[in-house]
Each structure stands twice: as C-alpha cells, then as structure tokens.
Protein backbone atom coordinates (compact mmCIF):
# COMPACT_ATOMS: atom_id res chain seq x y z
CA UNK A 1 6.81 13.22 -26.71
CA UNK A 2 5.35 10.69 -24.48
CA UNK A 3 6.46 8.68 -21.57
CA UNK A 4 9.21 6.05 -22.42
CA UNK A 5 8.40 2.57 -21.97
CA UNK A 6 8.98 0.94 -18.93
CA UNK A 7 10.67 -1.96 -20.99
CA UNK A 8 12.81 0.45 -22.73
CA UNK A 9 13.81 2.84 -19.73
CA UNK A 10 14.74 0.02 -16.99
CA UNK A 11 18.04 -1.36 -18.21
CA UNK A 12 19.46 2.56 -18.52
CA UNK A 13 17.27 3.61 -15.35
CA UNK A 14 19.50 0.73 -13.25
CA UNK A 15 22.56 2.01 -15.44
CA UNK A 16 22.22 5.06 -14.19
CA UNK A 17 20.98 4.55 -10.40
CA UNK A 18 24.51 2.74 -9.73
CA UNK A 19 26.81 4.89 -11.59
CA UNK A 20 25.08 8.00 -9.57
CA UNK A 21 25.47 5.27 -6.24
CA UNK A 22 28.89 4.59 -7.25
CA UNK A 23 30.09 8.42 -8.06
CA UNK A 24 27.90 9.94 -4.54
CA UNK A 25 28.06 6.82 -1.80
CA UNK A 26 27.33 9.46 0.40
CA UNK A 27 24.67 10.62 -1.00
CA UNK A 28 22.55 7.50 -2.26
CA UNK A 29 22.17 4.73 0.22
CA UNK A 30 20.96 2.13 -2.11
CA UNK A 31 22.62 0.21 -5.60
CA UNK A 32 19.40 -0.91 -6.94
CA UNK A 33 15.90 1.29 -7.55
CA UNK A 34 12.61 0.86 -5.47
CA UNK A 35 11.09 -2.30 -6.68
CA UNK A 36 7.59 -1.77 -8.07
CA UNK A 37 6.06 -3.77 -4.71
CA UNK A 38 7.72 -1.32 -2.54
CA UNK A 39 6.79 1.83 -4.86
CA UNK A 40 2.78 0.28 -4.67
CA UNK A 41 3.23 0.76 -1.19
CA UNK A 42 4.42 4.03 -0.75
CA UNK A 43 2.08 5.41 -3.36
CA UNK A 44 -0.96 4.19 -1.48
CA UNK A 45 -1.70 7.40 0.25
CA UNK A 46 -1.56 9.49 -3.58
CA UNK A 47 -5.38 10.42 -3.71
CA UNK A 48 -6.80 9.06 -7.09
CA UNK A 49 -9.77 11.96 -7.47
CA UNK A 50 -9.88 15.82 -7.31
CA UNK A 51 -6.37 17.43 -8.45
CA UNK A 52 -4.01 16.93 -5.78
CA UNK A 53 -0.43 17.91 -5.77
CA UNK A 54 2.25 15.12 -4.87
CA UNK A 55 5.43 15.51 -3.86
CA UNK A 56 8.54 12.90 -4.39
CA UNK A 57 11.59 13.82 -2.04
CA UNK A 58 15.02 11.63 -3.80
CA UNK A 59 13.04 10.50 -6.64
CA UNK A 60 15.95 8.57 -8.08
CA UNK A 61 15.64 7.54 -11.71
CA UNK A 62 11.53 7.14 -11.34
CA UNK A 63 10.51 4.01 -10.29
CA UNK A 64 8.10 5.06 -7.54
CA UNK A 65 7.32 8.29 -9.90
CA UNK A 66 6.11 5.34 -12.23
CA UNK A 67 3.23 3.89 -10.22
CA UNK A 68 2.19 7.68 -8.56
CA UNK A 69 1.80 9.04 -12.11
CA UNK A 70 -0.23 6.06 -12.65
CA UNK A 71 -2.53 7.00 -9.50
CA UNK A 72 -2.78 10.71 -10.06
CA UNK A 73 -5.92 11.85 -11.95
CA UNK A 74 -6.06 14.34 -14.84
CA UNK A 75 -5.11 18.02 -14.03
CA UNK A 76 -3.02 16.72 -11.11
CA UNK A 77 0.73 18.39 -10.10
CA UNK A 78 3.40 15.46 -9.91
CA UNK A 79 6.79 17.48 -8.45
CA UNK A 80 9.97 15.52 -8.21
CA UNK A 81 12.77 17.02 -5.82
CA UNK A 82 16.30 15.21 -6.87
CA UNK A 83 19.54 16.71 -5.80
CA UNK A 84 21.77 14.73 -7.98
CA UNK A 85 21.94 16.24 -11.23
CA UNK A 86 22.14 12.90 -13.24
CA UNK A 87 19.54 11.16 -11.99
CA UNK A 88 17.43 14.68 -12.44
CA UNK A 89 18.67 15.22 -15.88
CA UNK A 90 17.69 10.90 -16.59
CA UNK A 91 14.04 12.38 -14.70
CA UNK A 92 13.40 15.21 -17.56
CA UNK A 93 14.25 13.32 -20.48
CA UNK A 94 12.40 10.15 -19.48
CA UNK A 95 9.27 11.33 -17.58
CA UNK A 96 8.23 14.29 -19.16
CA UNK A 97 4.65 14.96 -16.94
CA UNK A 98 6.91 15.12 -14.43
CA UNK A 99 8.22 18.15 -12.81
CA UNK A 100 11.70 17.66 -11.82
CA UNK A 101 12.99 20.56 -9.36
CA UNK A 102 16.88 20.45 -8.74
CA UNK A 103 17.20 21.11 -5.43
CA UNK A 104 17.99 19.68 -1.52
CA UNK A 105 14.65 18.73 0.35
CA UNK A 106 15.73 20.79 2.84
CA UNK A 107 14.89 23.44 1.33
CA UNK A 108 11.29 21.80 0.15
CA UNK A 109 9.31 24.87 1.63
CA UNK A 110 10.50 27.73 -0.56
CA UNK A 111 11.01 25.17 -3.40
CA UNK A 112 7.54 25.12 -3.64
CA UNK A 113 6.88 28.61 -2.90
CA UNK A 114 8.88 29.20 -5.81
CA UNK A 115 6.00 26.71 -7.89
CA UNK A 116 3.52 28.44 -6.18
CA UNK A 117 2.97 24.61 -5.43
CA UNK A 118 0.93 26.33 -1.82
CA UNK A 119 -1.12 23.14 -1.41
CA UNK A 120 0.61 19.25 -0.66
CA UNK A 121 -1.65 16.35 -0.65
CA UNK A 122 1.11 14.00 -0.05
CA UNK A 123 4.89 13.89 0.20
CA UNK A 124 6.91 10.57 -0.46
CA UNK A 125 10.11 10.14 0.39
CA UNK A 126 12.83 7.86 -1.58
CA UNK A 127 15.40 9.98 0.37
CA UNK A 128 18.53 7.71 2.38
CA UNK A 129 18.01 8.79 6.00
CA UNK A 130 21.19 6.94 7.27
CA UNK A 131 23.04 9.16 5.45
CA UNK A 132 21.64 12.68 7.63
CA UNK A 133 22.51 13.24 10.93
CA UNK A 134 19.77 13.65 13.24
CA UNK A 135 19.58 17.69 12.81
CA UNK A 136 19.66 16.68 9.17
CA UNK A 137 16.40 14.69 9.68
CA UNK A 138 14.48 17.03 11.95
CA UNK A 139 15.43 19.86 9.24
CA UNK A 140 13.78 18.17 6.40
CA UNK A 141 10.73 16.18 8.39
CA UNK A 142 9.80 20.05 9.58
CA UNK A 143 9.81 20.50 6.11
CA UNK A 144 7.60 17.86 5.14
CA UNK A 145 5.05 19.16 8.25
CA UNK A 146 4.79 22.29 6.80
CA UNK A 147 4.12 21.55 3.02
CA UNK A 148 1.60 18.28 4.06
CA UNK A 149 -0.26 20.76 7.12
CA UNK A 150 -3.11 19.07 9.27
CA UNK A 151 -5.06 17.09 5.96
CA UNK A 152 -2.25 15.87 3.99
CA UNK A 153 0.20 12.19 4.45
CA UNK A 154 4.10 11.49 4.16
CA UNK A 155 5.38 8.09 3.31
CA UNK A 156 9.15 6.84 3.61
CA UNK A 157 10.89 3.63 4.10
CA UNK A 158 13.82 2.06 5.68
CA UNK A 159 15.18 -1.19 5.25
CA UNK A 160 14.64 -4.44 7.26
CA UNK A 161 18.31 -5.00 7.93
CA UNK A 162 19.08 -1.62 9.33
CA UNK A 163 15.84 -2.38 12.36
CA UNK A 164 19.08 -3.07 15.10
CA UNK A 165 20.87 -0.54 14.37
CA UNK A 166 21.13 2.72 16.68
CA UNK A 167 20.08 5.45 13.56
CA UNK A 168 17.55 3.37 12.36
CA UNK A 169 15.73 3.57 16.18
CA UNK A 170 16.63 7.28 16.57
CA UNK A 171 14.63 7.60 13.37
CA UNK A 172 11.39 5.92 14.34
CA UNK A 173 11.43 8.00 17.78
CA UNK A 174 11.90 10.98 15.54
CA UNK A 175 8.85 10.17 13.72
CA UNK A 176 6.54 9.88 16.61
CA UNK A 177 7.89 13.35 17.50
CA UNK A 178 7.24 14.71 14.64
CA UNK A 179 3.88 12.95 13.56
CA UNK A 180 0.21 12.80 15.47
CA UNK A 181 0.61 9.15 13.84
CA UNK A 182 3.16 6.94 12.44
CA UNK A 183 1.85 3.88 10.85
CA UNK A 184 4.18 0.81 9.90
CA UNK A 185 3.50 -1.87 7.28
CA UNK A 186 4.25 -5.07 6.63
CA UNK A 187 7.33 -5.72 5.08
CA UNK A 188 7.79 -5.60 1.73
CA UNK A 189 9.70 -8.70 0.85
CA UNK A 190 10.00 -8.31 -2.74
CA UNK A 191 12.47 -5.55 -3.11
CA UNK A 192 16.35 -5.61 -2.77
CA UNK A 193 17.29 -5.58 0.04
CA UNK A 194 13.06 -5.83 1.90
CA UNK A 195 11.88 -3.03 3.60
CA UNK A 196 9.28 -1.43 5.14
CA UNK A 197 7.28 2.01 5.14
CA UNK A 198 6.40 4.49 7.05
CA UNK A 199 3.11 6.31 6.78
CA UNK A 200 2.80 9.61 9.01
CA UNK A 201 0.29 12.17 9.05
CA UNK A 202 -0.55 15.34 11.31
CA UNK A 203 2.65 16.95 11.97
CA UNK A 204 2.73 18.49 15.82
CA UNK A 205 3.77 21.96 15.85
C-alpha cells in the first residue's frame, strides 16, 4: 500500500487533529495541524544525502512528517514518537514508511534503544511546550541532547502570540542552557495562529 494522497488524507487528518485537541486539551496545545510553510521550516535541517535517521517528537496526524519524508533519501529511518493513541493509530494507517512508536518523548532515549535507532541526525519537535512544566522541559530537551550528540540539530516552534508571556521566556532561556546555539527564524506568517522556530544544535553537557 502506498502513501495516501495528500488531497484525500487532509479533510480526516484536521478531523482527527481536533477531536484528539478536543478529547486531551491538556495534552495538544493547538486546534489546527502545522501548515506546510511552517513544516518547510522545521524540516530544513533533515539532511537530503547519506541515510540519516530523523526523529519527529508529537508528530500529530503528519503534516510536518509529509514534507521530511519528502527530504529524506532512500534507505533513510523516519521515526515518529506520538503519545496519543489516535493520532498514532491515524499515523500507521496513513503513512506507512513511517515508523510510528507509541510512547512519551520523555522517554525518547530508551525508545530508541529499543529500535536500535543508536544514531540521530535530527530531532523535530511538534510537541506543546506550554503544556510541561519547566522540569517537564529540561527532562525531554536532555533527551533530545543525548539522541542528537555533538553533530546532529533539533528544531521546535512556539507561537508568535505566546512571545509576552512568562513560559514562553522561561523556554527560550532554557534553550540557551541547553544548546551551544539556538537560532531563531523569521516568522512564519502563513500558519494558524504564525509562529516561529527554533533551531538548536550542540547540547552542553
């Protein structure tokens, strides 16, 4: 069976994304999927030669899973981490080169031990930080550092709106504490509501 069109898979992609939002507020902090602007974005640091191994944290119902699988090269690994059982069950049925792994991203390490998934090229992140407390946070970014090491990159976004706000300023400390570099892009105006992304790499410690 091959992928199911785009066409085809967005109306019941959205149907599901809000009835998962609606059943789990506290555990999905949007209504509406990653536009594919926003995905382009945080895709950008999926290497498009060799076989590398890429890692989605909340991959939702696929849109960003759309535009990596369209940047990963033959013989690649394409992993998908989704907690809510739904959205992981709409993942296997509808994305079949993707492998979906039912789990919390805190516990990314020996999730991919258990893969023997040893080598990360790049982790992005659809997960709803707002929604962790700040030991929540550190606990998964440490993660992250350890499955990316010294070579590989970690994208995540946050939404324009949320910039005042005290969690969304904790956050972007927490990043520079955790990452040799934090890069910031433009914002990406086409997507409900706009946003921004984060791109870190080198993890200290």
């Amino acid at each position: 069976m091959g992928p199911v069109s785009a066409d085809l898979a967005a109306p019941s992609a959205r149907r599901t994304f809000l009835a998962a939002a609606l059943r789990r507020p506290g555990r999905i902090g949007a209504v509406y999927p990653s536009s594919p602007h926003l995905a382009g974005v945080l895709a950008s640091v999926v290497p498009s030669q060799g076989t590398p191994t890429v890692v989605e944290l909340g991959p939702g119902t696929g849109s960003v899973s759309a535009v990596i699988a369209g940047r990963l090269p033959a013989g690649s690994r394409h992993l998908a981490v989704e907690l809510d059982p739904s959205m992981a069950a709409f993942l296997r049925r509808t994305r079949p080169g993707l492998e979906v792994v039912a789990g919390d991203a805190k516990e990314l390490t020996t999730l991919l031990a258990d893969r023997a998934a040893h080598r990360v090229d790049a982790v992005i992140s659809g997960l709803p930080w707002s929604l962790f407390d700040e030991g929540g946070q550190r606990e998964i970014l440490g993660q992250v550092g350890v499955a990316i090491g010294a070579e590989g990159a970690f994208t995540t976004f946050a939404y324009t709106h949320t910039l005042p706000m005290r969690g969304a300023r904790s956050f972007r400390r927490l990043l520079g504490d955790r990452f040799d570099e934090v890069l910031i892009s433009r914002t990406v105006w086409r997507n409900v509501p706009p946003a921004y992304i984060y791109v870190c790499r080198r993890p200290k410690g």
